[in-house]
N, C-alpha and C. Protein backbone atom coordinates (compact mmCIF):
# COMPACT_ATOMS: atom_id res chain seq x y z
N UNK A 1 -8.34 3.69 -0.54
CA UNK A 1 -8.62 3.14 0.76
C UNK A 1 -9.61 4.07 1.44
N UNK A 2 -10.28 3.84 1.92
CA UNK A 2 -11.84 4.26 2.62
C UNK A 2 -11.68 3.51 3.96
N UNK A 3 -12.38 4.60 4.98
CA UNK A 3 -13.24 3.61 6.21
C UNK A 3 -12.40 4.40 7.35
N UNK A 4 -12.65 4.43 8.24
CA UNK A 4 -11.84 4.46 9.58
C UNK A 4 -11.65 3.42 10.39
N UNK A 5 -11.06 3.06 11.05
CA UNK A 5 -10.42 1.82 11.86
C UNK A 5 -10.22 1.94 13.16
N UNK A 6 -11.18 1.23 14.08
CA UNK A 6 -10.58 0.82 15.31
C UNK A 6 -9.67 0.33 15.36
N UNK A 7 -8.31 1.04 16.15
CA UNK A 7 -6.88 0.58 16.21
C UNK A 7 -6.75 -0.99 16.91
N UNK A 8 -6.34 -1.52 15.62
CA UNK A 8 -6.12 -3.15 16.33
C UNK A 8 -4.85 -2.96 16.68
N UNK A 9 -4.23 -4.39 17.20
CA UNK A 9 -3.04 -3.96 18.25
C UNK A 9 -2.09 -5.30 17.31
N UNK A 10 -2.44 -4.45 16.15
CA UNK A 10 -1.15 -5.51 15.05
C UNK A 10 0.21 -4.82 14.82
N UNK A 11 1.06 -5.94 14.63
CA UNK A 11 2.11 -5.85 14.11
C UNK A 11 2.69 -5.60 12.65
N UNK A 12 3.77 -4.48 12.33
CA UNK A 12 4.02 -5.07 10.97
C UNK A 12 4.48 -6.26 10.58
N UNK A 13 5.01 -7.03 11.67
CA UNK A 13 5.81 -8.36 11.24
C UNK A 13 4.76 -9.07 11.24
N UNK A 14 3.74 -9.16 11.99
CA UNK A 14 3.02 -10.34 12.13
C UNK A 14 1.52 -10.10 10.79
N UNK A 15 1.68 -8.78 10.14
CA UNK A 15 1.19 -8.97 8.41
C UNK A 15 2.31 -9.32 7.65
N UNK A 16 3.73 -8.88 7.63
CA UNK A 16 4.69 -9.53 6.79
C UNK A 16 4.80 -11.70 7.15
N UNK A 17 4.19 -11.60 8.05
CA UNK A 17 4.05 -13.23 7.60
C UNK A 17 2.85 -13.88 7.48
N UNK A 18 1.95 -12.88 7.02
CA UNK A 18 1.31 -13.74 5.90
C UNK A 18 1.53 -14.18 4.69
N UNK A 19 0.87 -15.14 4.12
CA UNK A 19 1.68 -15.72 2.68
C UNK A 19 -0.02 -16.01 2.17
N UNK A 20 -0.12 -15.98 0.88
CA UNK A 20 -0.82 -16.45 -0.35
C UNK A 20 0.15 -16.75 -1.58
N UNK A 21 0.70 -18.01 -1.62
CA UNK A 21 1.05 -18.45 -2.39
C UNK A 21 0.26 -18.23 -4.17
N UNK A 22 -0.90 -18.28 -4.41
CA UNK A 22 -1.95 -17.96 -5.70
C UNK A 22 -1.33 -16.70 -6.03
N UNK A 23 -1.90 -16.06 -5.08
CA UNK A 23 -2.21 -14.73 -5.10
C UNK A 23 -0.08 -14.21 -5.99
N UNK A 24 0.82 -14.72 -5.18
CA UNK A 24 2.06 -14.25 -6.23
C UNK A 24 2.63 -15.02 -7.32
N UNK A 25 1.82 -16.54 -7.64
CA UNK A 25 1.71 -16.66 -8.64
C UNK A 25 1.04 -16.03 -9.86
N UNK A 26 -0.28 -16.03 -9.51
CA UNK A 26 -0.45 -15.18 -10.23
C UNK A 26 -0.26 -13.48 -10.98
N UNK A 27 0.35 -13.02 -10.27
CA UNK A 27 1.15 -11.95 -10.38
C UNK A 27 2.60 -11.88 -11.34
N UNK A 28 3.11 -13.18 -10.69
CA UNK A 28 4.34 -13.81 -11.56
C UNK A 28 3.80 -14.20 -13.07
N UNK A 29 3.09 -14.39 -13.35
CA UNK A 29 2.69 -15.11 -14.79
C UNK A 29 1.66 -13.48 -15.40
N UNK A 30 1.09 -13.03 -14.54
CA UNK A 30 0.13 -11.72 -15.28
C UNK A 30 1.32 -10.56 -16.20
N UNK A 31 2.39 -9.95 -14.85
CA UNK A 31 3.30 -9.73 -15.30
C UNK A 31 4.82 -9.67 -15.67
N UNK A 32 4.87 -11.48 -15.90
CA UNK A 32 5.86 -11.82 -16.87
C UNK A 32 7.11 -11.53 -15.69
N UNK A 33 6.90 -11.75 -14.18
CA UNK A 33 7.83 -11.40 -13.24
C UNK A 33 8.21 -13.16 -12.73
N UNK A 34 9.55 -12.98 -12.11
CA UNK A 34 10.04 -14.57 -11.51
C UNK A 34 9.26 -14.48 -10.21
N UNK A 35 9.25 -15.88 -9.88
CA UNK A 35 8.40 -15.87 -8.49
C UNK A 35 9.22 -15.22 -7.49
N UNK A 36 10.73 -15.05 -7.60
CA UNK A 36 11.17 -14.25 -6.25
C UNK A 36 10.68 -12.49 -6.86
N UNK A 37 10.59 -11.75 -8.07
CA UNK A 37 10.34 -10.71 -7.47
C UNK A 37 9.35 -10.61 -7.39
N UNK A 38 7.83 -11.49 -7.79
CA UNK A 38 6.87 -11.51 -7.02
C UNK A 38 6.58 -11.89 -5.26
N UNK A 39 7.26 -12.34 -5.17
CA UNK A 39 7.31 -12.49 -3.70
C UNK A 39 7.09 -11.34 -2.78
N UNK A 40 8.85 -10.98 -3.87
CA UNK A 40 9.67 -9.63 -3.08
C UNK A 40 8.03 -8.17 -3.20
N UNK A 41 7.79 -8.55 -4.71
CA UNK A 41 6.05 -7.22 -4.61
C UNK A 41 5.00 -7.87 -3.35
N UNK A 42 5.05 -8.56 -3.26
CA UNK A 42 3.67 -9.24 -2.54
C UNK A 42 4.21 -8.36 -1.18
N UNK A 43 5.35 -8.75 -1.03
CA UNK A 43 5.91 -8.47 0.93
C UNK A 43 5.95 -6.84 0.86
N UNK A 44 5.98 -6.05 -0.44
CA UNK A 44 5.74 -4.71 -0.13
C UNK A 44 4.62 -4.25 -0.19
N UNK A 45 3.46 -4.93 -1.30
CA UNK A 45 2.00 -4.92 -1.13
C UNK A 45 1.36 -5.25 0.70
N UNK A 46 1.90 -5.91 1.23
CA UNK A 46 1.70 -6.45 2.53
C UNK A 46 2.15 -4.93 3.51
N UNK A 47 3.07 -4.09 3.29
CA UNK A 47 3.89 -3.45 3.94
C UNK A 47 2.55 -2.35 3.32
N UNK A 48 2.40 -1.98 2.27
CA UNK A 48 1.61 -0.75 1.81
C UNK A 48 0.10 -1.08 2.49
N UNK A 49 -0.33 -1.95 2.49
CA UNK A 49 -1.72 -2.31 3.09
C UNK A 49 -1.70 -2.03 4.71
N UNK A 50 -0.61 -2.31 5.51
CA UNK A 50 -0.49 -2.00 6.78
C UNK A 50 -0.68 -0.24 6.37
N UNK A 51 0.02 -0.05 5.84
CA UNK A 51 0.58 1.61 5.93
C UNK A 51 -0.76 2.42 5.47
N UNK A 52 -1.87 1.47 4.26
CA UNK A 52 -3.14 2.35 4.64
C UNK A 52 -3.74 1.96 5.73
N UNK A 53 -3.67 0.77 6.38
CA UNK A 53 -4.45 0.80 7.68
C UNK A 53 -4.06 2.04 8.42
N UNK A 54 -2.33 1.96 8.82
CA UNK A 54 -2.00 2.74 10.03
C UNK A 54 -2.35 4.35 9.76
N UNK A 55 -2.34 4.84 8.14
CA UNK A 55 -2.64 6.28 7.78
C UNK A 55 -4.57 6.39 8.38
N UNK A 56 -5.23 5.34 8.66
CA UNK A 56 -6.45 5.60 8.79
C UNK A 56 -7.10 5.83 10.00
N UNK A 57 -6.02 5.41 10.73
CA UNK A 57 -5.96 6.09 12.64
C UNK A 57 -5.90 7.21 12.43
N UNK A 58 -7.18 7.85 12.97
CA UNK A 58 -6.77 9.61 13.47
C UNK A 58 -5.26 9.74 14.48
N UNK A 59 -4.64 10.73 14.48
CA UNK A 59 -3.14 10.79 15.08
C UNK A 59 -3.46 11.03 16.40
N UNK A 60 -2.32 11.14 17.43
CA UNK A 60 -2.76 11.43 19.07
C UNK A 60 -3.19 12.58 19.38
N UNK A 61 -3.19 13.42 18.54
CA UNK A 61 -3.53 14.86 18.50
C UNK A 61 -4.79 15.08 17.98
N UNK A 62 -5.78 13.74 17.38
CA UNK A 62 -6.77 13.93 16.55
C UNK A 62 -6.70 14.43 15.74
N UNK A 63 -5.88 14.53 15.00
CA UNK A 63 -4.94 14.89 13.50
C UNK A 63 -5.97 13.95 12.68
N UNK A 64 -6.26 14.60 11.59
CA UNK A 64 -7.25 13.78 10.34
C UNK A 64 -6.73 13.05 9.74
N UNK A 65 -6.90 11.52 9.14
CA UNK A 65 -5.77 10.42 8.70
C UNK A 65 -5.48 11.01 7.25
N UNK A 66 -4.07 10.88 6.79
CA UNK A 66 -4.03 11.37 6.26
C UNK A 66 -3.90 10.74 4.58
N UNK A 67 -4.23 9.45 4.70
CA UNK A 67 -4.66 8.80 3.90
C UNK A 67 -3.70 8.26 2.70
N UNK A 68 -3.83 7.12 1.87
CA UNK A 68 -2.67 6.67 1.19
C UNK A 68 -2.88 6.51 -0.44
N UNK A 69 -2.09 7.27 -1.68
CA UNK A 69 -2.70 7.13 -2.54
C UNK A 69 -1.82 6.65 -3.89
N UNK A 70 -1.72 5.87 -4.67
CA UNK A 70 -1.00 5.20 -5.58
C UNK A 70 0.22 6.37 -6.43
N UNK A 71 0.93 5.92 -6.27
CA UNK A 71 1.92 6.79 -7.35
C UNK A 71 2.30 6.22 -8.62
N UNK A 72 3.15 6.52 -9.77
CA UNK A 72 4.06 5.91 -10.24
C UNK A 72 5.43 5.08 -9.85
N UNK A 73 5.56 5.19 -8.68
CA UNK A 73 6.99 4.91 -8.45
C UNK A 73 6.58 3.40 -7.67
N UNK A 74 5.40 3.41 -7.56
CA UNK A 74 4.91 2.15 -6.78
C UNK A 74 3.71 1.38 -7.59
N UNK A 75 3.91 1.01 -8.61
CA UNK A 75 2.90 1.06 -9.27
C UNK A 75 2.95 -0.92 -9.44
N UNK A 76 3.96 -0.92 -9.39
CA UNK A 76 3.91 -2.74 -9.42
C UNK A 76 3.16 -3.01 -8.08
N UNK A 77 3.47 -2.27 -7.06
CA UNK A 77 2.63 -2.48 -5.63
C UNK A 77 1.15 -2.52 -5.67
N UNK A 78 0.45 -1.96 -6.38
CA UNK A 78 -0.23 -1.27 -7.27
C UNK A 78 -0.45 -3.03 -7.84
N UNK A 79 -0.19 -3.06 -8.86
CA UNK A 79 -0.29 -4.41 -10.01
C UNK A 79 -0.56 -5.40 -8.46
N UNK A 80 0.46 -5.78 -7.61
CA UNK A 80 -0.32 -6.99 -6.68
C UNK A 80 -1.28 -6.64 -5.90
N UNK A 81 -1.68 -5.87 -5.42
CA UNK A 81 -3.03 -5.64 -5.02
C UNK A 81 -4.09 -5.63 -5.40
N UNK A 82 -4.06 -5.17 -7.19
CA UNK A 82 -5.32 -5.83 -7.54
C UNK A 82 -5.19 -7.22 -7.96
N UNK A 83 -3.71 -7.65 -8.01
CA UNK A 83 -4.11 -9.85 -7.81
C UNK A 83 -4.49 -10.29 -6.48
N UNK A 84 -4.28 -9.56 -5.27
CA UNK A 84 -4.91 -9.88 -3.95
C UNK A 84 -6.41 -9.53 -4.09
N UNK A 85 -6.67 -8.41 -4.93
CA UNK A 85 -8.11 -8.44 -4.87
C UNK A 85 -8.90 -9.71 -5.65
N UNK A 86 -8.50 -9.89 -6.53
CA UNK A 86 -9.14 -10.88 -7.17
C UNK A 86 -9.35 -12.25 -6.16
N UNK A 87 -8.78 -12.37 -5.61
CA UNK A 87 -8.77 -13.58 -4.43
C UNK A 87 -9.51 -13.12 -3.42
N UNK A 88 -10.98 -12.83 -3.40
CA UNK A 88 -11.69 -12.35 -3.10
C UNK A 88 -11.91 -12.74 -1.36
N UNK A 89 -11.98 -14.11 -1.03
CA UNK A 89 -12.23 -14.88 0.24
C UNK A 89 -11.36 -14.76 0.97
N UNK A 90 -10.27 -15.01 0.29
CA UNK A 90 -8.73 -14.02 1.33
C UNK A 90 -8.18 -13.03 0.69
N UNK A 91 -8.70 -12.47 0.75
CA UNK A 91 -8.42 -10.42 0.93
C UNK A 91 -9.34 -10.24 1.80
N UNK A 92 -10.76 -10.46 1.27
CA UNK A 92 -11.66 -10.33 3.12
C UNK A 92 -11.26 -10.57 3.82
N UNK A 93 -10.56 -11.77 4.06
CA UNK A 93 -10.36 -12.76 5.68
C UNK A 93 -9.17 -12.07 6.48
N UNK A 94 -8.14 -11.69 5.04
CA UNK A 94 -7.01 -11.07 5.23
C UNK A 94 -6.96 -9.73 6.21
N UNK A 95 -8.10 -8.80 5.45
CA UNK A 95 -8.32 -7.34 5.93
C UNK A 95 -9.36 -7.76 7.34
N UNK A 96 -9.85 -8.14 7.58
CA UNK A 96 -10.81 -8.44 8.79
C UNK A 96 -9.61 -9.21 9.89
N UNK A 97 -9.07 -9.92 9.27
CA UNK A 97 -7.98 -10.31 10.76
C UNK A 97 -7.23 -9.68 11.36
N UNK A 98 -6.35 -8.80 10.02
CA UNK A 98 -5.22 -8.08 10.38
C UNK A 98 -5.98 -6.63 10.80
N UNK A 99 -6.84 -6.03 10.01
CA UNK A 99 -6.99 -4.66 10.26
C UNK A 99 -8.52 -4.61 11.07
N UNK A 100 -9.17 -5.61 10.79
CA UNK A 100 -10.71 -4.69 11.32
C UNK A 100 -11.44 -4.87 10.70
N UNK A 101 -11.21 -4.25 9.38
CA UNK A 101 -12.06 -3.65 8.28
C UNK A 101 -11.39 -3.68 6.96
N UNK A 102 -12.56 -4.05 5.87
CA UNK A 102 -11.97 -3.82 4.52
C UNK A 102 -11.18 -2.64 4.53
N UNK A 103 -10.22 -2.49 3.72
CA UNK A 103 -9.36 -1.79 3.04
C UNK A 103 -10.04 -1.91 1.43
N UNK A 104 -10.66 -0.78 1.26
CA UNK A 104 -11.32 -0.83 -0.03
C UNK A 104 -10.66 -0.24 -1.43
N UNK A 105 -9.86 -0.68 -2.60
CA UNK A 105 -9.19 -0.53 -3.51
C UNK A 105 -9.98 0.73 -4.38
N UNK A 106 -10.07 1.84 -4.05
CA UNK A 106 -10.75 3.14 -4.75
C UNK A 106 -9.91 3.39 -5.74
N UNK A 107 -10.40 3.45 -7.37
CA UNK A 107 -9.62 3.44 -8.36
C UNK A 107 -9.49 5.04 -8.77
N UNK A 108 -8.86 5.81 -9.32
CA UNK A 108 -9.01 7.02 -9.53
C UNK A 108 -10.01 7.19 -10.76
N UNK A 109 -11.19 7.93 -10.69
CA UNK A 109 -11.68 7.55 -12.05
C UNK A 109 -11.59 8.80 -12.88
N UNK A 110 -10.63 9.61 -12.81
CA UNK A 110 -10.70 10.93 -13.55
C UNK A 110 -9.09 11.08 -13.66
N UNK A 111 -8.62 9.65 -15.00
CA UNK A 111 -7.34 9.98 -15.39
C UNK A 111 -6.57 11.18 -16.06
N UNK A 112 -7.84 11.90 -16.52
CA UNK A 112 -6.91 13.05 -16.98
C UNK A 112 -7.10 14.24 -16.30
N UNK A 113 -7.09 14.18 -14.89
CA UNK A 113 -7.27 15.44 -14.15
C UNK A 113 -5.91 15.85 -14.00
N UNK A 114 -5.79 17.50 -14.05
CA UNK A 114 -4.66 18.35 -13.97
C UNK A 114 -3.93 17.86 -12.93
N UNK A 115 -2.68 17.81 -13.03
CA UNK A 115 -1.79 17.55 -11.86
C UNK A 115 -1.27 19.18 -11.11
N UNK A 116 -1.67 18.83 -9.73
CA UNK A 116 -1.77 20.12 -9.13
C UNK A 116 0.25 20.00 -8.61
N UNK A 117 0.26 21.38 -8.44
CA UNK A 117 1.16 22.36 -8.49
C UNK A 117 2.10 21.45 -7.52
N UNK A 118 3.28 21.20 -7.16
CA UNK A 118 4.29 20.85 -6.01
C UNK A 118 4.29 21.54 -5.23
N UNK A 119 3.73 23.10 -4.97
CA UNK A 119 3.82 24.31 -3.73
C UNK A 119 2.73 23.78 -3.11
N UNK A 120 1.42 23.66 -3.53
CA UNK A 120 -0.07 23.20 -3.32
C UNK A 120 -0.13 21.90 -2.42
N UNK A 121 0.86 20.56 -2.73
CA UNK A 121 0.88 19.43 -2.41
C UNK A 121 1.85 19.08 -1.66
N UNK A 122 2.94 19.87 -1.27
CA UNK A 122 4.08 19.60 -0.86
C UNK A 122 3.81 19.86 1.15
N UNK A 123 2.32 19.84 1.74
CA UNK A 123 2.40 19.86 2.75
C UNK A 123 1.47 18.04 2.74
N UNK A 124 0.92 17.67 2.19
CA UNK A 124 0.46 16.51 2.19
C UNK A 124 1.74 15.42 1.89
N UNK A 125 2.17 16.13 0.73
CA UNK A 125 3.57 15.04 0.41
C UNK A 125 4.25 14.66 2.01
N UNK A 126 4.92 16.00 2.32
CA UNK A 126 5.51 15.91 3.88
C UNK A 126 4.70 14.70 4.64
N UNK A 127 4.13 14.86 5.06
CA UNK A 127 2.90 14.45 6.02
C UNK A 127 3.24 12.99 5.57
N UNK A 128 2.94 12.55 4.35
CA UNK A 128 2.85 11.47 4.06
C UNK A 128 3.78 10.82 3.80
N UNK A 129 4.96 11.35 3.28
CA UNK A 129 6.57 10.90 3.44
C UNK A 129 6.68 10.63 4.90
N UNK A 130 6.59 11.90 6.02
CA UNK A 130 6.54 11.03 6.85
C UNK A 130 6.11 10.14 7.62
N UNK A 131 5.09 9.48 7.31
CA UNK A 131 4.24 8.37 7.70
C UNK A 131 4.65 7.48 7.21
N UNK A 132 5.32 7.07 5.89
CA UNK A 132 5.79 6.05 5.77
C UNK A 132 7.10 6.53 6.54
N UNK A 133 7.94 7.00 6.64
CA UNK A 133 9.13 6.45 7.20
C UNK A 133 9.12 6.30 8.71
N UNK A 134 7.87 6.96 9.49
CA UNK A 134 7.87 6.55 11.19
C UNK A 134 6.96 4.94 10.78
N UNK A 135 6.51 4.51 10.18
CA UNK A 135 5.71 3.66 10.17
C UNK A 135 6.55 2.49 9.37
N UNK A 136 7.36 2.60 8.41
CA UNK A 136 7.91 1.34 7.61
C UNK A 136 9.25 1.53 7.80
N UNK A 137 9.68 2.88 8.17
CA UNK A 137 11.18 3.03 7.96
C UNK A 137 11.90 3.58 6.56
N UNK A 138 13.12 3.86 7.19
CA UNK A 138 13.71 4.73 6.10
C UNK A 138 14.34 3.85 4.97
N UNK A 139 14.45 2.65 5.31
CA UNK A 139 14.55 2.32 3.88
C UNK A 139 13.49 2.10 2.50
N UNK A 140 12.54 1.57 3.20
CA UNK A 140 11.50 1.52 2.25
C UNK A 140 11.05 2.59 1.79
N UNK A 141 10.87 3.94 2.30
CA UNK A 141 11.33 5.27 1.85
C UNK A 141 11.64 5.17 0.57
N UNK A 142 13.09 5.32 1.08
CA UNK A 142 14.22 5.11 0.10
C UNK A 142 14.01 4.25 -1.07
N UNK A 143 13.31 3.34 -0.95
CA UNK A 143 13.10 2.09 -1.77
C UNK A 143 12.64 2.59 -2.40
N UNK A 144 11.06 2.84 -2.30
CA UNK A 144 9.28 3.42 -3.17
C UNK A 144 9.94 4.83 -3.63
N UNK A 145 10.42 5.39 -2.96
CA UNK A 145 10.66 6.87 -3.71
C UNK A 145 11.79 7.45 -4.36
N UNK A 146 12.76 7.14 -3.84
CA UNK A 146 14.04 7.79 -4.51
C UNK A 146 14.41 6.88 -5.25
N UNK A 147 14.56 5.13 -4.89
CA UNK A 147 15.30 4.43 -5.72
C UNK A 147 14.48 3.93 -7.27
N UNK A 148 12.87 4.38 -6.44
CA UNK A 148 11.79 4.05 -7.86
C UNK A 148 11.65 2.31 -8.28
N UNK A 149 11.94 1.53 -6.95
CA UNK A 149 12.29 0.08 -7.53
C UNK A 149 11.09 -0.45 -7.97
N UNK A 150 9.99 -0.58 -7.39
CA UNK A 150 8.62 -0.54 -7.88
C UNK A 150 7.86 -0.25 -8.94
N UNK A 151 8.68 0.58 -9.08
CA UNK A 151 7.92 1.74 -10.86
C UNK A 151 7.82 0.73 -11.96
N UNK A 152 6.86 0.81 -12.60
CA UNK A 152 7.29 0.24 -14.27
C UNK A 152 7.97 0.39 -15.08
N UNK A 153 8.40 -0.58 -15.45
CA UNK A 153 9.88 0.21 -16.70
C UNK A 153 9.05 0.86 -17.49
N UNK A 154 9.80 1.98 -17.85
CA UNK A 154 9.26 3.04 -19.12
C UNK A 154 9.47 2.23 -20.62
């Protein structure tokens, strides 16, 4: 995700009711998922897309955004976003209503870079743990990280 954002004056509920019906079919048939837990990915893809908008507001302190970046543990979230991308005319329409501005899908292109240290990262981790939980709440927290519901089966 790229860009900075003039703070629009959206809701999370009022992106959790958007719907693209395509967009979680196709997801359901790419990976071999029922249409309810595609649904259930789409409404957290919806929840993660707010959460890079809201990471892209500088903070009240003029705090630098601190930006949102794919894990393993969210990686089906991950899988519907690039079927929202493919639906090219609404993902634009989508990101221009709700946020402003594209939300641009930056792929990592240097898969085998060293994974840096947990002492090194563990003030960004913070930061960013807590942004999702003042921003989505502690369950979804709970959900994406500890419970790993998102992850791909191994």
């Amino acid at each position: 995700m790229t860009g900075f954002a003039t703070p629009q004056t959206v809701s999370l509920e009022e992106v959790l009711a958007y719907q693209q019906p395509g967009v979680i079919r196709r997801y359901a048939k790419e990976q071999g998922a029922t249409l309810d837990e595609a649904e259930e990915v789409f409404r957290e893809t919806l929840k993660w897309l707010y959460l890079c908008y809201r990471s892209s507001i500088p903070g009240p302190e003029g705090d630098a955004p601190i930006g949102c970046a794919m894990t393993p543990e969210i990686a089906k979230i991950d899988d519907m976003w690039h079927a929202f991308v493919l639906f090219t005319r609404d993902y634009a329409a989508f990101c221009e209503h709700y946020f402003g501005l594209f939300l641009h899908h930056v792929p990592n292109e240097d898969e085998e870079e060293k994974p840096e240290s947990l002492e090194s990262t563990r003030p960004l981790l913070e930061r960013y743990f807590g942004l999702v939980y003042d921003v989505l709440g502690e369950e979804t927290l709970k959900t994406w990280y500890e419970e790993c519901r998102y992850a791909k089966p191994a």
